[in-house]
N, C-alpha and C. Protein backbone atom coordinates (compact mmCIF):
# COMPACT_ATOMS: atom_id res chain seq x y z
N UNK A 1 3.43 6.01 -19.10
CA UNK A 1 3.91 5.72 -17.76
C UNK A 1 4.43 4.29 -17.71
N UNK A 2 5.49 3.99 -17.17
CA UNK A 2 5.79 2.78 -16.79
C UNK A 2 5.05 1.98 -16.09
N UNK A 3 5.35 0.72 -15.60
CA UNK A 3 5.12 0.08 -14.78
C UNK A 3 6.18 -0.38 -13.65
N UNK A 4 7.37 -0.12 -13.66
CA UNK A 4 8.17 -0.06 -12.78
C UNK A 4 7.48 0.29 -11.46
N UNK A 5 8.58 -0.19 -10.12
CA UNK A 5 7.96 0.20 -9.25
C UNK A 5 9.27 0.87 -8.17
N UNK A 6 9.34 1.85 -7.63
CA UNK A 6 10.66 2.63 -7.00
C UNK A 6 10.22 2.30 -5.87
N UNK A 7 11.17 2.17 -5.29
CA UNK A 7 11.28 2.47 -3.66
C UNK A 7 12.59 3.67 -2.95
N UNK A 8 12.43 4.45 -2.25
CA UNK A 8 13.04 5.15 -1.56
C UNK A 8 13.74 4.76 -0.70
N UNK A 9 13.95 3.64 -0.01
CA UNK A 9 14.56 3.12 1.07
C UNK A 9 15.69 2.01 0.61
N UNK A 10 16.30 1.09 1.15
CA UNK A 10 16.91 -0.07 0.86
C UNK A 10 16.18 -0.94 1.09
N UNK A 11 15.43 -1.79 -0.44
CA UNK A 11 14.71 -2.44 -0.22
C UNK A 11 15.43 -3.56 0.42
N UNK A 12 14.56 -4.56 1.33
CA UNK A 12 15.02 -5.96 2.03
C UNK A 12 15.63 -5.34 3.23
N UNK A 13 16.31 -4.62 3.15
CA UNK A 13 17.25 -3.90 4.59
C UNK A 13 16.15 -4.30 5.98
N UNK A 14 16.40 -4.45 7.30
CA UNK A 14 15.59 -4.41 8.09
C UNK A 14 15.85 -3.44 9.30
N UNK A 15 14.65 -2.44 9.40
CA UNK A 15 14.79 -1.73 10.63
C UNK A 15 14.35 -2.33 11.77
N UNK A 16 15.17 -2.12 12.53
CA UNK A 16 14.93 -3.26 13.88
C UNK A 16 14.02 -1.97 14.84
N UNK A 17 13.05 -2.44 15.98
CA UNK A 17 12.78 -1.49 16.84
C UNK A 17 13.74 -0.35 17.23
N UNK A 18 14.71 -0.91 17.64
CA UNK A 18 15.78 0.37 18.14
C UNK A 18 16.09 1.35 17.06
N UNK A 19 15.89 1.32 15.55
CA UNK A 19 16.28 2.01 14.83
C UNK A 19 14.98 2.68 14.17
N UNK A 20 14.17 2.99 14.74
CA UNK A 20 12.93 3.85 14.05
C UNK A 20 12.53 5.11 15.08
N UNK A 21 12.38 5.86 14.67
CA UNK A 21 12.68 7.55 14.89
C UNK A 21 10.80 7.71 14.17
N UNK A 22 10.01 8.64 15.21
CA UNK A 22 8.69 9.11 14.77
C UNK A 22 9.34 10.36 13.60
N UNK A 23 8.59 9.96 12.66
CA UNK A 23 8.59 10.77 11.52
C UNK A 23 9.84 10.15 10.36
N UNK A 24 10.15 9.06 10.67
CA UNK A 24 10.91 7.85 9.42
C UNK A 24 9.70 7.87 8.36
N UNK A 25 9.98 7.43 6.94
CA UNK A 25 9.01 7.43 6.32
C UNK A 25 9.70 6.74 4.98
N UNK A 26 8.84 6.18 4.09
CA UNK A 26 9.20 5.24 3.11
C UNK A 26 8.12 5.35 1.82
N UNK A 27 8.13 5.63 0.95
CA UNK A 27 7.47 5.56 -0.42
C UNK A 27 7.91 4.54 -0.93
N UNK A 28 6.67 4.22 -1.88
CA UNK A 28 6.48 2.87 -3.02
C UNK A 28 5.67 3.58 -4.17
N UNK A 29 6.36 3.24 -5.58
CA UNK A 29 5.28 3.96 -6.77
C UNK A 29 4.78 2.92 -7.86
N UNK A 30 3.90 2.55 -8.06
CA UNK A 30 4.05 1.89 -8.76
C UNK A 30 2.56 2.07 -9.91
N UNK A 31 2.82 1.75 -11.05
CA UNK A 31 1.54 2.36 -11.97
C UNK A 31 0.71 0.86 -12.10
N UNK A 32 -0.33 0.94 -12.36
CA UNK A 32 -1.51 -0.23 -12.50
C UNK A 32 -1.98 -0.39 -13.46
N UNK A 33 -1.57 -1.19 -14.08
CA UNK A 33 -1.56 -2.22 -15.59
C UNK A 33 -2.77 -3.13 -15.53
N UNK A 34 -3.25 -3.36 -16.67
CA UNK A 34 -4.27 -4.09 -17.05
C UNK A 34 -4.12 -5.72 -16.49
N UNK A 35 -2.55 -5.59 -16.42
CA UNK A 35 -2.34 -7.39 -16.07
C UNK A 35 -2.03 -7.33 -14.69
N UNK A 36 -2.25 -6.27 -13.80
CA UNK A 36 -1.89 -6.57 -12.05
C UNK A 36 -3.38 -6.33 -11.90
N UNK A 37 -4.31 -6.12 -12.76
CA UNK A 37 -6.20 -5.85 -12.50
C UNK A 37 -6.53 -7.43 -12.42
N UNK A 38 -5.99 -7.86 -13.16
CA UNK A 38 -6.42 -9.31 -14.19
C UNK A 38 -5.72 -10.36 -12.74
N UNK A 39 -4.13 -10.22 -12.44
CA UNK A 39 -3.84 -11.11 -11.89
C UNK A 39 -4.14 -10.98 -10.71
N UNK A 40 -4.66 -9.45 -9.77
CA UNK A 40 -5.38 -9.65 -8.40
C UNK A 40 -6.48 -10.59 -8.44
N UNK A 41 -7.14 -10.33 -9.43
CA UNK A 41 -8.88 -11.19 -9.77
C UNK A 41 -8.78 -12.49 -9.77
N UNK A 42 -7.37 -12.68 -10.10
CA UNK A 42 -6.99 -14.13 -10.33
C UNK A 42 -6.44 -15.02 -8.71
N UNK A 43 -5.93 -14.20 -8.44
CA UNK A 43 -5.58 -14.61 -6.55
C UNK A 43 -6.28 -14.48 -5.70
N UNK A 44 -7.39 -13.68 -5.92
CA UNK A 44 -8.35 -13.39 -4.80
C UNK A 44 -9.66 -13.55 -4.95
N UNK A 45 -9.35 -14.07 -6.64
CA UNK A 45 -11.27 -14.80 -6.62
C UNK A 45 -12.40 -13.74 -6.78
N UNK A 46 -11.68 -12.19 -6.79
CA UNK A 46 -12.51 -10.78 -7.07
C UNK A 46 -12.64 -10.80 -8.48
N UNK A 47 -13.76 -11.22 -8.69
CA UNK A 47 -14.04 -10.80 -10.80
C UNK A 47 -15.34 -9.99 -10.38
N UNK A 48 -15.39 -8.93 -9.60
CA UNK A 48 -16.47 -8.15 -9.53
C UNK A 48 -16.71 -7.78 -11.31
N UNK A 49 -17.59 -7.32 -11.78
CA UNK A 49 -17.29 -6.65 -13.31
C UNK A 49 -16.57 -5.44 -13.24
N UNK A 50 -17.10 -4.59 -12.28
CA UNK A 50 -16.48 -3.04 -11.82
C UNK A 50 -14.90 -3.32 -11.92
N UNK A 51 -14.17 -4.26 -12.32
CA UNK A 51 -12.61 -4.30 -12.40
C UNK A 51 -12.52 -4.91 -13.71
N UNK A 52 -13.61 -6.13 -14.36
CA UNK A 52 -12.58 -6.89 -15.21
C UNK A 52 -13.68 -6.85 -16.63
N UNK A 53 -14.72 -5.70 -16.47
CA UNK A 53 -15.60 -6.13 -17.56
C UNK A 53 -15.94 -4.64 -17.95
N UNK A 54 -15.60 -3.90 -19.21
CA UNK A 54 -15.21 -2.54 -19.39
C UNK A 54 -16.91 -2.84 -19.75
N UNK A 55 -17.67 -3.21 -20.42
CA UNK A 55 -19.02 -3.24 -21.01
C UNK A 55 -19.80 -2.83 -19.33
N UNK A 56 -19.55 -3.65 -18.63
CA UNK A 56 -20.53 -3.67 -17.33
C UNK A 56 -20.09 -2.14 -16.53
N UNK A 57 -18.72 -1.77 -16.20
CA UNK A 57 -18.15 -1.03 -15.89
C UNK A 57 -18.89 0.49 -16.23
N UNK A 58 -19.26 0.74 -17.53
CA UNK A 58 -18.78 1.75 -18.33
C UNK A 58 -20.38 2.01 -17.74
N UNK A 59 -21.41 1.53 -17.67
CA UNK A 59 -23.07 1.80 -16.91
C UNK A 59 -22.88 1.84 -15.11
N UNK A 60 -21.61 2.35 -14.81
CA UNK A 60 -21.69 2.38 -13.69
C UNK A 60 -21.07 3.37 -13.18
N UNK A 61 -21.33 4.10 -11.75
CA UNK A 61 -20.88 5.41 -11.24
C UNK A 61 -19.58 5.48 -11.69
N UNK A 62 -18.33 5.04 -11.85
CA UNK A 62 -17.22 5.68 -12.50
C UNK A 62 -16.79 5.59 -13.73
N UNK A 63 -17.80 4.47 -14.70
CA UNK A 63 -18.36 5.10 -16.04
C UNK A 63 -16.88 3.92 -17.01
N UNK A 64 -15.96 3.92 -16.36
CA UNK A 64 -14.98 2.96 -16.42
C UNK A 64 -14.44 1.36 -15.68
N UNK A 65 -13.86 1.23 -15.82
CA UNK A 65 -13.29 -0.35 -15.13
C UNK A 65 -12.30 0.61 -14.04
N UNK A 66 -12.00 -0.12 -12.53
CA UNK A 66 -11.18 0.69 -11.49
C UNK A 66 -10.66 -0.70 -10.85
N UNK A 67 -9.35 0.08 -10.44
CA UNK A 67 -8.66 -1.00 -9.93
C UNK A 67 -9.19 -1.87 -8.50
N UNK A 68 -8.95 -2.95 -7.80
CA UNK A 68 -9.77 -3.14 -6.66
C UNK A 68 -8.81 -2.45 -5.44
N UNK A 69 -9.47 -2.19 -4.75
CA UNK A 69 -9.41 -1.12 -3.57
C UNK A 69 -8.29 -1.62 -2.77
N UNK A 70 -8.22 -3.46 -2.65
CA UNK A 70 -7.52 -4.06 -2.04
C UNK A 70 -5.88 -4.31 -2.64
N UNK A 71 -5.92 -4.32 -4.13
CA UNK A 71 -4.35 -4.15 -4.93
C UNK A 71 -3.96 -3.07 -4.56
N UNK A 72 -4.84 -1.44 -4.13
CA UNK A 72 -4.31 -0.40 -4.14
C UNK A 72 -3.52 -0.41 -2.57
N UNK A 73 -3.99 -1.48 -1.55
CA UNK A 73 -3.89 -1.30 -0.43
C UNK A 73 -2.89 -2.01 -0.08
N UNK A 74 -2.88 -2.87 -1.36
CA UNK A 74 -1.40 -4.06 -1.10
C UNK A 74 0.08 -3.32 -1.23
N UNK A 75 0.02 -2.03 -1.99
CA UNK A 75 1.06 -1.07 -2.23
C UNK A 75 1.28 -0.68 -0.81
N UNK A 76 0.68 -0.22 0.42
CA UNK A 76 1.28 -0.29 2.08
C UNK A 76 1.89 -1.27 2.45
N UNK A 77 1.27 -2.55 1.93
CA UNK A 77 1.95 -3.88 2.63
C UNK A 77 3.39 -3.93 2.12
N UNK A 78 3.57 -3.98 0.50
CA UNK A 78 4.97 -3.91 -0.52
C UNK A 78 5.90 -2.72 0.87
N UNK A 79 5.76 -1.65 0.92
CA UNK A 79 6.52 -0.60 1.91
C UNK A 79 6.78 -1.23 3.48
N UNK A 80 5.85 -1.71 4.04
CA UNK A 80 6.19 -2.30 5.30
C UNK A 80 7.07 -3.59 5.30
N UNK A 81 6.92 -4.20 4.19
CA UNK A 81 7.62 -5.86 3.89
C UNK A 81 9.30 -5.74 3.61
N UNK A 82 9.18 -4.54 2.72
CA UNK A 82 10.67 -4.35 1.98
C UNK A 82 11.22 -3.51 2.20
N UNK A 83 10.35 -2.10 2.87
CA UNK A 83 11.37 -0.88 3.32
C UNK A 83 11.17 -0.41 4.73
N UNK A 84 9.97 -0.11 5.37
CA UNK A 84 10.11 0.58 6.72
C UNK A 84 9.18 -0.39 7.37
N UNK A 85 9.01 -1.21 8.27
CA UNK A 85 9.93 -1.53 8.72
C UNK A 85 11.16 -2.51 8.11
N UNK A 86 10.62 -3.23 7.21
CA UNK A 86 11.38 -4.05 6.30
C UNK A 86 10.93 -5.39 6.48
N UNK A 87 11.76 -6.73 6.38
CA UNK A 87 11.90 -7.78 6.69
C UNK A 87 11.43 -8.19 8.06
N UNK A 88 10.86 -9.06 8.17
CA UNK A 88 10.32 -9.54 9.76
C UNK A 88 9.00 -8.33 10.67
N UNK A 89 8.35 -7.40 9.71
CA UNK A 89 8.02 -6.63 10.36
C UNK A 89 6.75 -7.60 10.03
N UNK A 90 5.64 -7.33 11.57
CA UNK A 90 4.43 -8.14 11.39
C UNK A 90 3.38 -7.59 11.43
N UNK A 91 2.05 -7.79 10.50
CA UNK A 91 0.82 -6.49 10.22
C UNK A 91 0.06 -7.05 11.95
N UNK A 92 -0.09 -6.10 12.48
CA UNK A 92 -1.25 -6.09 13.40
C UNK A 92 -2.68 -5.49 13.56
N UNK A 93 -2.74 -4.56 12.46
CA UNK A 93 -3.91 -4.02 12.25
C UNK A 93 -3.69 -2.95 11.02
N UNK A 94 -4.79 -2.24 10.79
CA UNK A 94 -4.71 -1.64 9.36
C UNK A 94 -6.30 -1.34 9.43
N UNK A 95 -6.05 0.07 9.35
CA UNK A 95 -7.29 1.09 8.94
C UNK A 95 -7.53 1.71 7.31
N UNK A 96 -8.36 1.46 7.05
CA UNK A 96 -8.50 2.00 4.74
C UNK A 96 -9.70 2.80 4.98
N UNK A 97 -9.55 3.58 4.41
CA UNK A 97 -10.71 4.89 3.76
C UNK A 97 -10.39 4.93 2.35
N UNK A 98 -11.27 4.44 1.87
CA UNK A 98 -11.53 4.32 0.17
C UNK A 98 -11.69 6.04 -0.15
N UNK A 99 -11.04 6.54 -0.37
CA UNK A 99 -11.48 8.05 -0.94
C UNK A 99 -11.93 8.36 -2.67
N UNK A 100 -11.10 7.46 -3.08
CA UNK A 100 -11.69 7.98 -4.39
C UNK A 100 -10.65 6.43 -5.80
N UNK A 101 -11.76 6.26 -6.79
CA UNK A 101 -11.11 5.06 -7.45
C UNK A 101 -9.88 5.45 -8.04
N UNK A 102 -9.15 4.07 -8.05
CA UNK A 102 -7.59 4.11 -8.87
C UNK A 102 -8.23 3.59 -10.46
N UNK A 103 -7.71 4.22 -11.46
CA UNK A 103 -8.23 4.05 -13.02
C UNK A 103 -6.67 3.23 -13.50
N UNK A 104 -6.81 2.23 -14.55
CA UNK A 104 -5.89 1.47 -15.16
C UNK A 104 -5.19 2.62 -15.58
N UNK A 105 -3.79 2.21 -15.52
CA UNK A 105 -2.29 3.32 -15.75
C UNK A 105 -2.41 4.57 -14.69
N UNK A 106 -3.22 4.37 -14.05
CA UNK A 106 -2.57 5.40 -13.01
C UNK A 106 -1.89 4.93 -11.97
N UNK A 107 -0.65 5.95 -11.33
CA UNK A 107 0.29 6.04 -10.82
C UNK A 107 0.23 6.08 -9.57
N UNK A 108 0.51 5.02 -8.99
CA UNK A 108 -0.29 5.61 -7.34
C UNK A 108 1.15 5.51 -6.44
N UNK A 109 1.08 6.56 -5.77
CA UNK A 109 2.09 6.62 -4.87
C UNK A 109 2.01 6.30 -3.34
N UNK A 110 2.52 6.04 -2.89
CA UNK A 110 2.14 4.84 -1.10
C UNK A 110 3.13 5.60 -0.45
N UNK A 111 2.49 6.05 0.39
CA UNK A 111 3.84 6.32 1.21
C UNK A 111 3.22 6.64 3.06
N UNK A 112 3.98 6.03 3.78
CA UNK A 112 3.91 5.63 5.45
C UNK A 112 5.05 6.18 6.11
N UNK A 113 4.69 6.58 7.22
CA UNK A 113 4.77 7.58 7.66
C UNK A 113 4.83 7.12 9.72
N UNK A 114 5.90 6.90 10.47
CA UNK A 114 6.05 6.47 11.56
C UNK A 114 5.66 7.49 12.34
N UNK A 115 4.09 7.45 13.08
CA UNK A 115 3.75 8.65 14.05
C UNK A 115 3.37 8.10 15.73
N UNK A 116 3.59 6.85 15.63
CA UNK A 116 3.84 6.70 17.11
C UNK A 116 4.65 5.31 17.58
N UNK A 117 5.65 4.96 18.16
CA UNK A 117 6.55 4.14 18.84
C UNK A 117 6.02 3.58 20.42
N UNK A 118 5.75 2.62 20.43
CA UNK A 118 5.43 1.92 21.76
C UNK A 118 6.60 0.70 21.95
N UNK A 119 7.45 1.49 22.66
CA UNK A 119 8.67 0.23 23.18
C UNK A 119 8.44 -1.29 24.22
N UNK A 120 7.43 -0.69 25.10
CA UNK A 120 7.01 -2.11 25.74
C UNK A 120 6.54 -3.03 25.17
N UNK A 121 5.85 -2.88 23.70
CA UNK A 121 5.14 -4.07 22.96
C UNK A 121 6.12 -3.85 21.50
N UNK A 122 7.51 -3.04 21.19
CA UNK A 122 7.90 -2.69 20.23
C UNK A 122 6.72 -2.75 19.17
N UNK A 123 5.67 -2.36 18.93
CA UNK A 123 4.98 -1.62 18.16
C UNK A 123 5.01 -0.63 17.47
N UNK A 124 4.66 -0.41 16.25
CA UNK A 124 5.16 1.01 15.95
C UNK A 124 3.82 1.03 14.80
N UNK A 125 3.04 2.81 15.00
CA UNK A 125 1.88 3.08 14.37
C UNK A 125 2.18 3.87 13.07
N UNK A 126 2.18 3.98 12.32
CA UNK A 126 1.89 4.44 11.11
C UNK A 126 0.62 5.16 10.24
N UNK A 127 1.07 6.13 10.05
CA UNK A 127 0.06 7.04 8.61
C UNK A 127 0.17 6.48 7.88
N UNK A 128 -1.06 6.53 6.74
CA UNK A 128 -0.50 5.46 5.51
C UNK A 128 -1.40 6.39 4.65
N UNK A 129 -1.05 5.86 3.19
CA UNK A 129 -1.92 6.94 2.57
C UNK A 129 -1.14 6.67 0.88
N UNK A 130 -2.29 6.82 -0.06
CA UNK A 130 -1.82 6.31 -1.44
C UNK A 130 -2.81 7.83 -2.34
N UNK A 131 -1.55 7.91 -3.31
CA UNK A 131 -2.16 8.92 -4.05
C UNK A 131 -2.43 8.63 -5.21
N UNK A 132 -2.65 9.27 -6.15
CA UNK A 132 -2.84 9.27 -7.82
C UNK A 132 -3.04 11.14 -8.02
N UNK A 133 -1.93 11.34 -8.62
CA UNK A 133 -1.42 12.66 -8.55
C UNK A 133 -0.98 13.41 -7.22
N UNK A 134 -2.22 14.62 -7.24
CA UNK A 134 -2.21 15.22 -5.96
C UNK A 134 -3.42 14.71 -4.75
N UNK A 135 -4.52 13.89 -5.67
CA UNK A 135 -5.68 13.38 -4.87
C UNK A 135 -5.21 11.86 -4.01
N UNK A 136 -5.75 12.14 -2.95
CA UNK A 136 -5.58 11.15 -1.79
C UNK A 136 -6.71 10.05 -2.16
N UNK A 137 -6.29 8.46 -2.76
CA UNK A 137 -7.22 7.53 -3.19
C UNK A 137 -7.55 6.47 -1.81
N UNK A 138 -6.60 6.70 -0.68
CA UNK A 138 -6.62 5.64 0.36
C UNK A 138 -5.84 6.49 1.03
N UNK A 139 -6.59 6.18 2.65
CA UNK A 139 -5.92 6.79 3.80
C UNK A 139 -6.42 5.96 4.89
N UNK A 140 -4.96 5.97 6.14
CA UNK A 140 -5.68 5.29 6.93
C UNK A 140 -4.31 5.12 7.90
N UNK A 141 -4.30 3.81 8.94
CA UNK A 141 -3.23 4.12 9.68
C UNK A 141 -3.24 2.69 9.90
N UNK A 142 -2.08 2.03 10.10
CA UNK A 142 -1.23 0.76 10.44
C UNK A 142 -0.27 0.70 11.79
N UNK A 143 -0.59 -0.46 12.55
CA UNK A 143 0.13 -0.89 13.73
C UNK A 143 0.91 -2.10 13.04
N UNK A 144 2.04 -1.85 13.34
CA UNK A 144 3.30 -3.17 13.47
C UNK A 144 3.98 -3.89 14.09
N UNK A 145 4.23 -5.08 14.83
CA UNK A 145 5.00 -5.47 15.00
C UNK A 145 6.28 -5.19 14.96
N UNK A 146 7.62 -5.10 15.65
CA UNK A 146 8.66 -4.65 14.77
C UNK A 146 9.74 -5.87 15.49
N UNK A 147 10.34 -6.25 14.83
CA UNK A 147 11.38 -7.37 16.07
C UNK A 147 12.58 -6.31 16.12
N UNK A 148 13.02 -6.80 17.54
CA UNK A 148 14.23 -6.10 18.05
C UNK A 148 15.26 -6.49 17.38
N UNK A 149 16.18 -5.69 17.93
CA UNK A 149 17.75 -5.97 17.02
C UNK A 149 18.31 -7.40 17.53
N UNK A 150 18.94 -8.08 16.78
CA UNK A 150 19.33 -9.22 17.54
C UNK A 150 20.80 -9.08 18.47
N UNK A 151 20.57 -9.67 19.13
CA UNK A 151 21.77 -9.74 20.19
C UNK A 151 22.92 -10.54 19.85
């Protein structure tokens, strides 16, 4: 598997409030390498062993090293930043359900999902949800900010 990462949309492009329709939607894929394990641990100060120590790992419920819950969750943020809403869009909240661990080289797919539009606060709510195959590893739902079109 690669490590490349696709996007479905025009990345950088920006959807302004006026241009989002309930049921718009945007995927991100990207596979998880030993060195995006290493360099989250490194930005966020997480050296749990359960990520960076296969000896400690391997005596523990998933018997392996797993990616941290929060790199898997950063794959929603990558989709809201660069494709739906895009540029200028601002996090206001964010719901995660850990369902099940991401394992080094697996493929996790992100993809969000516009299920409710509030025009008085241009807000806009989102499904969110990351896979590894057909199993659901993270689910949950996101409120945004969205800026209007400019005048």
């Amino acid at each position: 598997m690669g490590s490349e990462a696709t996007m479905t949309m025009v990345p950088g492009k920006t959807y302004y409030f006026e241009d989002l329709e309930i049921g718009m939607e945007a995927s991100y894929s990207k596979t998880v390498t030993e060195k995006d394990i290493h360099a989250y641990a490194t930005i966020s100060g997480d050296f749990n062993p359960v990520h960076v120590d296969e000896e400690y790992a391997a005596k523990t419920f998933f018997k392996q090293r797993i990616a941290h819950g929060l790199l898997t969750a950063g794959y929603i943020s990558a989709v809201f930043g660069m494709q739906l809403p895009g540029p200028g869009a601002i996090y206001v909240s964010q719901t995660m359900n850990f369902k099940a661990p991401v394992l080094i080289d697996a493929l996790v797919v992100t993809k969000v999902t516009i299920v409710d539009l509030i025009p008085s606060k241009r807000r806009a709510l989102f499904d969110c949800e990351c896979r590894v195959g057909e199993r659901i590893v993270l689910d949950g739902e996101a409120m945004l900010m969205v800026p209007p079109r400019p005048e």
